[in-house]
C-alpha atoms as a PDB file:
ATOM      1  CA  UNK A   1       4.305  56.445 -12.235  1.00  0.00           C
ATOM      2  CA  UNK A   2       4.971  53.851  -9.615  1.00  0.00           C
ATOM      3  CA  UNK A   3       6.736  50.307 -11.501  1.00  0.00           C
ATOM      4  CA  UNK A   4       4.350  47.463 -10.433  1.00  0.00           C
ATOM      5  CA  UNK A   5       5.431  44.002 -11.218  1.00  0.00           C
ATOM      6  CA  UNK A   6       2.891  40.533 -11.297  1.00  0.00           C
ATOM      7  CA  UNK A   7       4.738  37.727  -9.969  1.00  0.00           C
ATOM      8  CA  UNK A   8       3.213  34.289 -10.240  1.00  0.00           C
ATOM      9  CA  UNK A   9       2.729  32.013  -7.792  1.00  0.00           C
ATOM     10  CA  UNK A  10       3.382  28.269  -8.682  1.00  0.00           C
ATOM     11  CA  UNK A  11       1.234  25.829  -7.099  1.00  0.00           C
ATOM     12  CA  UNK A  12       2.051  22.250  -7.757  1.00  0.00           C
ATOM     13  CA  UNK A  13      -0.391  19.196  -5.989  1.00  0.00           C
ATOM     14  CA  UNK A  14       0.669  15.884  -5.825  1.00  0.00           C
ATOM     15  CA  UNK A  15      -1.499  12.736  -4.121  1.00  0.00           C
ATOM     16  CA  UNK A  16       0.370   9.796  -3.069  1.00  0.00           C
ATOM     17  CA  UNK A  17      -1.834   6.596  -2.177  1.00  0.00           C
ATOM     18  CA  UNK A  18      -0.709   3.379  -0.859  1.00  0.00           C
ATOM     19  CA  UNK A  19      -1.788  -0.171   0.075  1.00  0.00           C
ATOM     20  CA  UNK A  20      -5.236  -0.613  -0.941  1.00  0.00           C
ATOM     21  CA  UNK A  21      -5.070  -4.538  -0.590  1.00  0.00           C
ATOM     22  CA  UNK A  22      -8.733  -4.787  -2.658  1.00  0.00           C
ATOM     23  CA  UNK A  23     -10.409  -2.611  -0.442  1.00  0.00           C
ATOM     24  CA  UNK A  24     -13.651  -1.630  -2.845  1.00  0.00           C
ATOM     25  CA  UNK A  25     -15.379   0.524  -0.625  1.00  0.00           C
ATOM     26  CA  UNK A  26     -12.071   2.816   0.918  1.00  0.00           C
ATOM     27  CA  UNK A  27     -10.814   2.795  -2.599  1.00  0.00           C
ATOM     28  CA  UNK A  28     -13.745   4.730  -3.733  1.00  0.00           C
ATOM     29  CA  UNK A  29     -13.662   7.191  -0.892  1.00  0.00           C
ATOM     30  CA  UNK A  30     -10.843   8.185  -1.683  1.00  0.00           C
ATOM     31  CA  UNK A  31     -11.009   8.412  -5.570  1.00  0.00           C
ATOM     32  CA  UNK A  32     -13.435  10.902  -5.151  1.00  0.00           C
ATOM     33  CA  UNK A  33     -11.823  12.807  -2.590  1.00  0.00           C
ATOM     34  CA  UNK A  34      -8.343  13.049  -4.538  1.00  0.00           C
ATOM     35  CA  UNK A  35     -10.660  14.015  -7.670  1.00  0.00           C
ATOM     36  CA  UNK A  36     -12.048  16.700  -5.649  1.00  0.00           C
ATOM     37  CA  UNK A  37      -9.181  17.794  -4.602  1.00  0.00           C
ATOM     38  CA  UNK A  38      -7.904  17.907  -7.911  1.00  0.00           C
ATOM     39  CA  UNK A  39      -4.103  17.229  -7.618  1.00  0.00           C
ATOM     40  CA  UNK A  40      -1.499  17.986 -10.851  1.00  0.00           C
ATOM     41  CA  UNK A  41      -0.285  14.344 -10.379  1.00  0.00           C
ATOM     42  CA  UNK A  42      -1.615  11.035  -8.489  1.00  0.00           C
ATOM     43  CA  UNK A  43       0.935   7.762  -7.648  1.00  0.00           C
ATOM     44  CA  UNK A  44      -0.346   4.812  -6.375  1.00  0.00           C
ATOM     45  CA  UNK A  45       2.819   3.396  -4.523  1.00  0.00           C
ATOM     46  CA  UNK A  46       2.023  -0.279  -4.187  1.00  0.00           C
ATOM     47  CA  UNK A  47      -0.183  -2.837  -2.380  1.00  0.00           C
ATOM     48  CA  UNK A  48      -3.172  -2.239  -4.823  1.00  0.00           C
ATOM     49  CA  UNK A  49      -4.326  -6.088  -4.887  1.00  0.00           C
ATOM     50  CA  UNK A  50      -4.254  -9.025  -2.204  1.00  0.00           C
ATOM     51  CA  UNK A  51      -4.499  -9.152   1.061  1.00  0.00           C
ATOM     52  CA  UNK A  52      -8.226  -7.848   0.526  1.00  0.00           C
ATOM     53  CA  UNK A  53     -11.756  -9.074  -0.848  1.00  0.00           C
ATOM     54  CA  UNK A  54     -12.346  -7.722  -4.375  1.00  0.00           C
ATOM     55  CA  UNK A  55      -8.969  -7.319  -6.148  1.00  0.00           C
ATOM     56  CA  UNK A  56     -10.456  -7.241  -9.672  1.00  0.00           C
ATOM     57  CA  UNK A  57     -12.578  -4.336  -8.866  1.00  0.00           C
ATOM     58  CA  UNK A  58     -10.020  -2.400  -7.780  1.00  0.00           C
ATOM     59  CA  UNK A  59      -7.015  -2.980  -9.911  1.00  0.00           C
ATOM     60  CA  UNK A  60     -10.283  -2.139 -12.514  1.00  0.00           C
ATOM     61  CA  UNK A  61     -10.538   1.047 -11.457  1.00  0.00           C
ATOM     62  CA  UNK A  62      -7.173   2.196 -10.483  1.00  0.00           C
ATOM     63  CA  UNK A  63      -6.191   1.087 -14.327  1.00  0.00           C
ATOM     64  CA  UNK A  64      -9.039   3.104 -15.068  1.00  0.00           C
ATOM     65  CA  UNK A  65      -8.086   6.424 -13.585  1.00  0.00           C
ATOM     66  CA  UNK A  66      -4.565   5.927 -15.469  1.00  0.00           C
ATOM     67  CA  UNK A  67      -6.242   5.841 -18.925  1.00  0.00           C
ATOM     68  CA  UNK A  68      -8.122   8.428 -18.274  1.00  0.00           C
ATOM     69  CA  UNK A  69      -6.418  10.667 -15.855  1.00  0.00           C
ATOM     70  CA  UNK A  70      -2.673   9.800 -16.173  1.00  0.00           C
ATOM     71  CA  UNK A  71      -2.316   8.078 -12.767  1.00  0.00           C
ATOM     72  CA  UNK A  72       0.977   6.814 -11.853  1.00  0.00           C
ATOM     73  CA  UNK A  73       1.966   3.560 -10.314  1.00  0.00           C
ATOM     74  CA  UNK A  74       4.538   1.518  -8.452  1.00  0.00           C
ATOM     75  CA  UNK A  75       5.111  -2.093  -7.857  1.00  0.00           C
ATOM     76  CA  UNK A  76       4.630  -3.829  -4.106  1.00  0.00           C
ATOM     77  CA  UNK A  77       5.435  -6.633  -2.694  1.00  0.00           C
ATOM     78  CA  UNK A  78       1.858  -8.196  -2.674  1.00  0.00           C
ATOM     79  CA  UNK A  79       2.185  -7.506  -6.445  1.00  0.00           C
ATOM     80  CA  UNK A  80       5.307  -9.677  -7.090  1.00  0.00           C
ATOM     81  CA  UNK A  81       3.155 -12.129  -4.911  1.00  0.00           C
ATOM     82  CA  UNK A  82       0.356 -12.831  -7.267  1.00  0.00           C
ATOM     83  CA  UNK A  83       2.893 -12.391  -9.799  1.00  0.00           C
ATOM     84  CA  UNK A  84       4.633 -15.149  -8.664  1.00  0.00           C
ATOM     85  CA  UNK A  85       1.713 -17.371  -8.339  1.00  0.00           C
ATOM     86  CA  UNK A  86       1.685 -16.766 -12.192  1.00  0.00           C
ATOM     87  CA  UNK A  87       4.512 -18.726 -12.837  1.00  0.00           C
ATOM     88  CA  UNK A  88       4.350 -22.708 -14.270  1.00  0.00           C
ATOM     89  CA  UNK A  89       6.325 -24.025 -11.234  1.00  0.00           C
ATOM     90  CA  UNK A  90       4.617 -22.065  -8.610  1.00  0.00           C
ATOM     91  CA  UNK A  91       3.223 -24.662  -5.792  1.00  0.00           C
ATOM     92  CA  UNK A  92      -0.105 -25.392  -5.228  1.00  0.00           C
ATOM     93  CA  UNK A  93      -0.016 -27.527  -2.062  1.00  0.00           C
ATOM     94  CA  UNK A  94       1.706 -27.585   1.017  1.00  0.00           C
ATOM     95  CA  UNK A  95       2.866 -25.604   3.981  1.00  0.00           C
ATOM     96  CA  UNK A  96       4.842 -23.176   1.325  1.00  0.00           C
ATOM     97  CA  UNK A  97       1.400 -22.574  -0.535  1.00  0.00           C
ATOM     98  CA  UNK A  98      -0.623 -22.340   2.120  1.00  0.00           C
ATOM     99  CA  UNK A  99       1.319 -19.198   3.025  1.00  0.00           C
ATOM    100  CA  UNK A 100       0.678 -17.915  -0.371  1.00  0.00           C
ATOM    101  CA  UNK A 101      -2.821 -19.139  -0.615  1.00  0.00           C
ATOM    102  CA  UNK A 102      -4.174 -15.092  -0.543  1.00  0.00           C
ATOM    103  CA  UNK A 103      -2.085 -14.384  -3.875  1.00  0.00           C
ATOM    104  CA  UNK A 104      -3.220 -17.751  -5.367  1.00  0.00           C
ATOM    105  CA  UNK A 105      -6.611 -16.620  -4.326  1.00  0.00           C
ATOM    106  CA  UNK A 106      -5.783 -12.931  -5.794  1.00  0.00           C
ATOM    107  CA  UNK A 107      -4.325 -14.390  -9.276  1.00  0.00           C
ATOM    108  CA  UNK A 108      -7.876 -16.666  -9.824  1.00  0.00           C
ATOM    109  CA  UNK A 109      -9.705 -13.402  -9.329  1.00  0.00           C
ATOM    110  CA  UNK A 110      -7.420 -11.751 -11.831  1.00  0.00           C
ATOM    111  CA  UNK A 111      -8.263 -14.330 -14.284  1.00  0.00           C
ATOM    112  CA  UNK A 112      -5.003 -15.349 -14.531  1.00  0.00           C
ATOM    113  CA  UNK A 113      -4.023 -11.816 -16.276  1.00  0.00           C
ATOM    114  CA  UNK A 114      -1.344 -10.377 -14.060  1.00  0.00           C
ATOM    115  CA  UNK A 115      -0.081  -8.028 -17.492  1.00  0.00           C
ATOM    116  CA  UNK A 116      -1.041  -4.810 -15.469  1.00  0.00           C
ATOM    117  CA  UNK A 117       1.101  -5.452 -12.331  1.00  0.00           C
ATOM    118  CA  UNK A 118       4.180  -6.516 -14.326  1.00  0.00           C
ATOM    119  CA  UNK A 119       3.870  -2.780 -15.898  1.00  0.00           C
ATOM    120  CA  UNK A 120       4.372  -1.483 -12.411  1.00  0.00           C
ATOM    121  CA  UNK A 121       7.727  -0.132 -12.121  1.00  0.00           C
ATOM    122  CA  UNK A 122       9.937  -0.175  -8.951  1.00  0.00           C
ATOM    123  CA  UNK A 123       9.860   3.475  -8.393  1.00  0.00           C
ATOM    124  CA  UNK A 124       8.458   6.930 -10.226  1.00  0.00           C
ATOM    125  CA  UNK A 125      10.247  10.315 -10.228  1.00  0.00           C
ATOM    126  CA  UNK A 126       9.433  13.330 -11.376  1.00  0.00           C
ATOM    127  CA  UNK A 127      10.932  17.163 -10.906  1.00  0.00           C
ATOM    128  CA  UNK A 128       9.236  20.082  -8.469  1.00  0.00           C
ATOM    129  CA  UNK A 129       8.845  23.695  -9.731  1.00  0.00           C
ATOM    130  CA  UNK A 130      12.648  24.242  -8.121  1.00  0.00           C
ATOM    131  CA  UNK A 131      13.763  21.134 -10.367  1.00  0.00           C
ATOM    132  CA  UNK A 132      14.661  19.281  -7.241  1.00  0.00           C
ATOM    133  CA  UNK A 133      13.839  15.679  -7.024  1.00  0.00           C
ATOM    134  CA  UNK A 134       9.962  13.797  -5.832  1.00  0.00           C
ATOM    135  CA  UNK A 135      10.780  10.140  -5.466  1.00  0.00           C
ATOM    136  CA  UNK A 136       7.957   7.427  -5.059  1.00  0.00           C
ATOM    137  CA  UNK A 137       8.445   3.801  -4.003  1.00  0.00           C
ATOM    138  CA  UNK A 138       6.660   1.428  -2.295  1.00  0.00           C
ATOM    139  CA  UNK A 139       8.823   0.471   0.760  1.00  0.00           C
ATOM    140  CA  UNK A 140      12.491   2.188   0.520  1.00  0.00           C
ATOM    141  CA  UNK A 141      14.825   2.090  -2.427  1.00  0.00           C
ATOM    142  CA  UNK A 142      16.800  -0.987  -0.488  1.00  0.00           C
ATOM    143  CA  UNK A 143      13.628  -3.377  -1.866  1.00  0.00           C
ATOM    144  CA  UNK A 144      10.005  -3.286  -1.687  1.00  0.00           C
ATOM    145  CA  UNK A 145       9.637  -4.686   1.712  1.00  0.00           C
ATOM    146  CA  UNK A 146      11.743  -2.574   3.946  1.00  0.00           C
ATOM    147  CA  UNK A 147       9.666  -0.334   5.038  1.00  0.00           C
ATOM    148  CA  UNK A 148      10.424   3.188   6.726  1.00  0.00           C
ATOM    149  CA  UNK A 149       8.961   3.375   9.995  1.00  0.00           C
ATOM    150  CA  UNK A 150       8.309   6.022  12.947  1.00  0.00           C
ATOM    151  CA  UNK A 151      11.447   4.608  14.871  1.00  0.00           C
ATOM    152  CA  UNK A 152      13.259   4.009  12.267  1.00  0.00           C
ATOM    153  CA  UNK A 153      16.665   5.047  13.189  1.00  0.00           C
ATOM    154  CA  UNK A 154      18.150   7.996  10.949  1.00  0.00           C
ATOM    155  CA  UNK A 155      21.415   6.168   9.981  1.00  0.00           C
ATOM    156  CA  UNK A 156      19.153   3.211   8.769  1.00  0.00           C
ATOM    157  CA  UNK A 157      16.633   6.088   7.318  1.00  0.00           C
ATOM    158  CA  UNK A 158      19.302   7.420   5.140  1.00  0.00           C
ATOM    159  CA  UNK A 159      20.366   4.124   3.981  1.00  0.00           C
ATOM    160  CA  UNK A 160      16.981   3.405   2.665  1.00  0.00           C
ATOM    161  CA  UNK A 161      15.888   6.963   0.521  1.00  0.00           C
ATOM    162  CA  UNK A 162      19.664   6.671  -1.307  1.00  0.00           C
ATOM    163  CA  UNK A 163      20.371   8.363  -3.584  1.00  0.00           C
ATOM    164  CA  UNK A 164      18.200  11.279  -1.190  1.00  0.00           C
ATOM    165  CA  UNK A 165      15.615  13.089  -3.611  1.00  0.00           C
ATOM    166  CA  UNK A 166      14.063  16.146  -1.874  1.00  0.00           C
ATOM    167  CA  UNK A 167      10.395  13.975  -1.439  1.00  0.00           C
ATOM    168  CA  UNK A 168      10.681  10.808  -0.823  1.00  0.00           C
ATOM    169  CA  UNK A 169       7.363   8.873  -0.435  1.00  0.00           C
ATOM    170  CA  UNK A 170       6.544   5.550   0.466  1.00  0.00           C
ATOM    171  CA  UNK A 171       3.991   3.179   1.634  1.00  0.00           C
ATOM    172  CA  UNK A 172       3.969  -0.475   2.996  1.00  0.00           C
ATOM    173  CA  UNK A 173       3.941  -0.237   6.706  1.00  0.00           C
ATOM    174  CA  UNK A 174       0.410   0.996   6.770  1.00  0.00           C
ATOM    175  CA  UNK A 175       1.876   3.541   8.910  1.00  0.00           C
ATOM    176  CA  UNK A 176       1.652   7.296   8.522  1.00  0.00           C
ATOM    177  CA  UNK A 177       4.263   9.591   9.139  1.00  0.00           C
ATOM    178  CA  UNK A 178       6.146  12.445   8.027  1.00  0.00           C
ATOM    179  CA  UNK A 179       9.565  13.183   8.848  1.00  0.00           C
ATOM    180  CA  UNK A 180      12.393  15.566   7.886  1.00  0.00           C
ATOM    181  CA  UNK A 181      15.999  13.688   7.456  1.00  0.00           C
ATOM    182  CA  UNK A 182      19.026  15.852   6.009  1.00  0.00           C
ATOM    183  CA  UNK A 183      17.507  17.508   3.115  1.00  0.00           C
ATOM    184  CA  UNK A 184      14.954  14.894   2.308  1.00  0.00           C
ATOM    185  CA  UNK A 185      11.330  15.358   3.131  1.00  0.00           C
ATOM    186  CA  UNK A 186      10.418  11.669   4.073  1.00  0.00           C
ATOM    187  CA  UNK A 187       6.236  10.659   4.285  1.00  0.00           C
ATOM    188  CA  UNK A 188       4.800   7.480   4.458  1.00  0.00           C
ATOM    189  CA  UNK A 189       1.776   7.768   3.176  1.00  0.00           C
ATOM    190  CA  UNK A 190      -0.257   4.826   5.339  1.00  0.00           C
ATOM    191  CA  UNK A 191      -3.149   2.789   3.685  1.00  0.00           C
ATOM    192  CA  UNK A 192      -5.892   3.283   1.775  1.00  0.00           C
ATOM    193  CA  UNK A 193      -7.285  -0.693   2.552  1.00  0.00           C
ATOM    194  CA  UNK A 194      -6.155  -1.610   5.945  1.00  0.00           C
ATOM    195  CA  UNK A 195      -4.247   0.510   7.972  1.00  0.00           C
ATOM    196  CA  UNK A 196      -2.110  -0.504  10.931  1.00  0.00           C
ATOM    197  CA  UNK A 197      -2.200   2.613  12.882  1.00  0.00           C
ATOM    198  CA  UNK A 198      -5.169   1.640  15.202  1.00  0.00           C
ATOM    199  CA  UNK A 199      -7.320   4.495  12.473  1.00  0.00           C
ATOM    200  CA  UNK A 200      -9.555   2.168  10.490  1.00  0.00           C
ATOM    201  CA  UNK A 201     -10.407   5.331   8.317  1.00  0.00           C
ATOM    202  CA  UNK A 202      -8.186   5.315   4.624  1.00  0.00           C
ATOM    203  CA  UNK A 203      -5.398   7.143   4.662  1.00  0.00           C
ATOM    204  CA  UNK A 204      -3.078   9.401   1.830  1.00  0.00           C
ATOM    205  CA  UNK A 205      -1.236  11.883   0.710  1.00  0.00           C
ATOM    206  CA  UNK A 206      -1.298  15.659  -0.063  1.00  0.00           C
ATOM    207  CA  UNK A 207       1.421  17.237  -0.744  1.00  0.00           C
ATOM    208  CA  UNK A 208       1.204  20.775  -1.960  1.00  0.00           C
ATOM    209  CA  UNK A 209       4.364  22.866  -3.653  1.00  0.00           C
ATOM    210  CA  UNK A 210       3.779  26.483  -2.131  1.00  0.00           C
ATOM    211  CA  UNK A 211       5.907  29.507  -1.493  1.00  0.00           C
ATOM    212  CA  UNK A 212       8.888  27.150  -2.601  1.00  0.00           C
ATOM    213  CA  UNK A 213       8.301  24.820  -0.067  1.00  0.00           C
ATOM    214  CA  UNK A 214       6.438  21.326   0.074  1.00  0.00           C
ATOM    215  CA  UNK A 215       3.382  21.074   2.972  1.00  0.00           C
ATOM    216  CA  UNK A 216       2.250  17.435   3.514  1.00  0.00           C
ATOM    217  CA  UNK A 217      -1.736  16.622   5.070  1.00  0.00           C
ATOM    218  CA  UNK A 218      -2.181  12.809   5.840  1.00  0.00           C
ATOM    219  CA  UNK A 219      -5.625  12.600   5.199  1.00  0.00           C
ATOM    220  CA  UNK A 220      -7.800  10.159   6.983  1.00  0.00           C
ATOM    221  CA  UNK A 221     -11.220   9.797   5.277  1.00  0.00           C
ATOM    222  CA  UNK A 222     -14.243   7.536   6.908  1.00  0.00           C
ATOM    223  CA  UNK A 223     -15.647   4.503   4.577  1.00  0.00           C
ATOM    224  CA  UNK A 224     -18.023   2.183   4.497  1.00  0.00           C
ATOM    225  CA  UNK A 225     -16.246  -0.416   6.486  1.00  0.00           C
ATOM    226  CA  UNK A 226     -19.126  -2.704   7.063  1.00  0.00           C
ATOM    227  CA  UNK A 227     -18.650  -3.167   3.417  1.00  0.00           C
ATOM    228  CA  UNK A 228     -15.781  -4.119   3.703  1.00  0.00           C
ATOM    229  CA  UNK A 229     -16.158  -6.928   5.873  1.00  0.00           C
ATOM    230  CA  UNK A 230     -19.274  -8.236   3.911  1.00  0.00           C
ATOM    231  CA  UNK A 231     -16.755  -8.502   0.895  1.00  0.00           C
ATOM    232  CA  UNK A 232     -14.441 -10.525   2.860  1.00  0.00           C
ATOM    233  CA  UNK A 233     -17.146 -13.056   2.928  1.00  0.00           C
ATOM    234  CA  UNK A 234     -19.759 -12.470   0.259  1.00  0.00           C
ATOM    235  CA  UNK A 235     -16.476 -12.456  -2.355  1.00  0.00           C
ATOM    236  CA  UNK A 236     -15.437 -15.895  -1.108  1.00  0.00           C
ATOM    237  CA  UNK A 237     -12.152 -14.739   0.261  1.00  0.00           C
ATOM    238  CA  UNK A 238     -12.628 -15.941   3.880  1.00  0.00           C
ATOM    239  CA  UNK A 239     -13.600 -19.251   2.440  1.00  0.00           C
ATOM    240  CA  UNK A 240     -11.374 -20.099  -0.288  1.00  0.00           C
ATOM    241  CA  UNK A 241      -8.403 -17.761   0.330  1.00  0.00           C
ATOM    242  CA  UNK A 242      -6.818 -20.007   3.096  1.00  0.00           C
ATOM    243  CA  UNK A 243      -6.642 -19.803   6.917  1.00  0.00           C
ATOM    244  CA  UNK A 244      -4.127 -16.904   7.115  1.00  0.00           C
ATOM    245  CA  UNK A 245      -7.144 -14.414   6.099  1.00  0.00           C
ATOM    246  CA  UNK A 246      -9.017 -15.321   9.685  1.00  0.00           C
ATOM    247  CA  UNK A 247      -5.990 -13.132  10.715  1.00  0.00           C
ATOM    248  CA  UNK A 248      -6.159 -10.569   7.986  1.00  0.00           C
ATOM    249  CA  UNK A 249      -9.974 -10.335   8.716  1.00  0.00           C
ATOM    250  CA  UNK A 250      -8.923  -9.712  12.788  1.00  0.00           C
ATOM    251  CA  UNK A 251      -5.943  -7.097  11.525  1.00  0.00           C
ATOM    252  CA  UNK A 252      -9.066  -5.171   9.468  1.00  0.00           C
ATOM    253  CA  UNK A 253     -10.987  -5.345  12.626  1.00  0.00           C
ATOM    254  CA  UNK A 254      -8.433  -3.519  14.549  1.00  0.00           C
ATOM    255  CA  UNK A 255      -6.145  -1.537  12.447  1.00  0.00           C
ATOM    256  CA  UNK A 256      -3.454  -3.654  13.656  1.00  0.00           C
ATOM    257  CA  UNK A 257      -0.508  -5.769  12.291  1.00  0.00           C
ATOM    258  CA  UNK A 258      -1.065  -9.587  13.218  1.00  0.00           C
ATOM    259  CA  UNK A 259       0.588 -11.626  10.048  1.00  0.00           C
ATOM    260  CA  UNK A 260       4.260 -10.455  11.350  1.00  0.00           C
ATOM    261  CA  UNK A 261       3.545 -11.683  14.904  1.00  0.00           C
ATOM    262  CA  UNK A 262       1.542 -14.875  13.532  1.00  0.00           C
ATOM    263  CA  UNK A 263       4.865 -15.454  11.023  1.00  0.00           C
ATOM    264  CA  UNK A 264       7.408 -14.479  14.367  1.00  0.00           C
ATOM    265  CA  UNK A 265       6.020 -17.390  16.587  1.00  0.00           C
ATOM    266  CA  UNK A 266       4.593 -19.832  13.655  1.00  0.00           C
ATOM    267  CA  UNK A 267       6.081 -19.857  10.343  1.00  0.00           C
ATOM    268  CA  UNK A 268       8.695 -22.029  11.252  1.00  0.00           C
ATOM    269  CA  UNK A 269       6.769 -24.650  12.999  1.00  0.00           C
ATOM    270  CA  UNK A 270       3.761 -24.558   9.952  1.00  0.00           C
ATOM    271  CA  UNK A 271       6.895 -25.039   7.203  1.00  0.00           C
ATOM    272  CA  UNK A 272       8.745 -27.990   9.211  1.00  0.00           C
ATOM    273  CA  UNK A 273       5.436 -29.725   9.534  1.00  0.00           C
ATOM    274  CA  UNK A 274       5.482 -29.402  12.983  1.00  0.00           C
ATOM    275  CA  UNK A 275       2.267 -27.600  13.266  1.00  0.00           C
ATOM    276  CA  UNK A 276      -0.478 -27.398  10.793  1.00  0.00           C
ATOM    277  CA  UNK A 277      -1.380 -24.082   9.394  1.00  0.00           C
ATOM    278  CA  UNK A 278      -5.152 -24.116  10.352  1.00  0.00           C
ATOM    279  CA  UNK A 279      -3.774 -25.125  14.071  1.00  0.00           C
ATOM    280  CA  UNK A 280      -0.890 -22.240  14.042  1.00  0.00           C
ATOM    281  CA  UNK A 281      -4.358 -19.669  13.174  1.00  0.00           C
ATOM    282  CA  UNK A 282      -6.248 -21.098  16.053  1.00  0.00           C
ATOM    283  CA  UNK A 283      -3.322 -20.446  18.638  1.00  0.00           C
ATOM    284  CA  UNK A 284      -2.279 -17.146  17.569  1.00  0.00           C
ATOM    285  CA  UNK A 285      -6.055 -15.820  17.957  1.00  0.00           C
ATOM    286  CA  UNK A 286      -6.476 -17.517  21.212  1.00  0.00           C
ATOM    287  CA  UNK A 287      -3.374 -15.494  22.238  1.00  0.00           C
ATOM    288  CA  UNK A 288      -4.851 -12.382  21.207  1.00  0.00           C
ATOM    289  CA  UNK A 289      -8.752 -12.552  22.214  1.00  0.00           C
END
């Protein structure tokens, strides 16, 4: 009789999503594609409040999907921003605050309650099937604003995924991409709320552990982005949130970056008091109509 042996095939999914910036309506989409999907684990890498119209509602439901589901997290940037805002000695006038006006915007939505993003930790890791290391932040390990971008050079690259796991995924940029360096499969996972890629659709993360290898899919998933811009208006955020969101609202428009050109030719004239903030708005989307 012929010996016949059953090997098993381990299939491991993982979902990485990133930057949702209160982004109701993407948010959903993608909830309920990543739940039909079905993934063994889900990280949220950062970015899941500010920046966006209904922060509540989503921070609501992300928390949600950890009670019930086991979702991971990781701090961002616009995170420690509202956290910030928290503190006693935080500023509430001024050039300084109306930078920050977004996150003080954010934190009044939250209640006040900002318990849930101080649980965020810096990074989550976990082992693949082979043992090796999966690594999540939300911009690099050097902090969680220096982000990993398409050009960014490899010396720099490896500098910024130290000490190199096997997966090492990210968000912040809003930028997609995937990228092999050494032995480290690098993906940024884009956004969920506004990406910068010139693709208004949400984007994340599948990566699937098959045939002892990892396959990434960046998947871009339509929404209701008319929504969207309601919120930014029906919510009170393009009213009350300070003038830097008439850029944030043109950046959703496009699927472009505008704050870090706004902040390259303005910041410094808005904080000396050489320029008011409303006027430094007004000029930067003259320049760009």
């Amino acid at each position: 009789m012929q010996d016949l042996s059953i090997s098993l095939i381990y299939i491991m999914k993982v979902a990485v999503l990133a930057d949702i910036h209160g982004n109701l309506p993407a948010l959903k989409t993608v909830i309920n594609h990543i739940d039909a999907w079905a993934p063994d684990t889900v990280v949220v890498a950062g970015d899941n409040v500010n920046r966006g119209p209904r922060p509540l509602e989503c921070l609501q439901l992300v928390m949600a999907k950890r009670r019930t589901d086991g979702w991971l997290f990781v701090r961002g940037n616009h995170e420690d921003y509202v956290i910030k805002q928290a503190q006693p000695d935080a500023e509430r006038s001024g050039p300084n605050f109306e930078l920050s006006q977004s996150a003080y915007w954010t934190l009044m939505k939250l209640n006040g309650n900002v318990n849930d993003l101080r649980t965020m930790p810096f990074q989550v890791a976990f082992p693949a099937p082979n043992d090796q290391e999966v690594r999540i932040a939300h911009a690099s390990m050097c902090n969680n604003r220096d982000g990993i971008y398409p050009g960014t050079p490899d010396e720099e690259l490896r500098q910024k995924i130290l000490p190199p796991p096997a997966v090492f995924c990210v968000g912040h940029t809003h930028r997609p991409l995937v990228r092999q360096i050494d032995h480290t499969l690098v993906v940024n996972v884009g956004a969920v709320g506004m990406p910068f890629d010139g693709d208004y659709r949400a984007a994340y993360a599948q990566l699937t552990w098959q045939d002892n290898r990892w396959k990434v899919k960046i998947v871009r998933l339509d929404y209701d982005q008319a929504q969207t811009e309601r919120d930014f208006f029906d919510t009170g955020f393009f009213d009350e949130a300070g003038d830097l969101v008439k850029i944030m609202l043109v950046e959703f428009r496009q699927s472009r970056a505008h704050i870090y050109m706004w902040s390259r030719h303005y910041e410094e004239a808005v904080l000396s008091g050489r320029m008011s903030m409303a006027e430094s708005v007004r000029s930067y989307i003259s320049s760009i109509d």
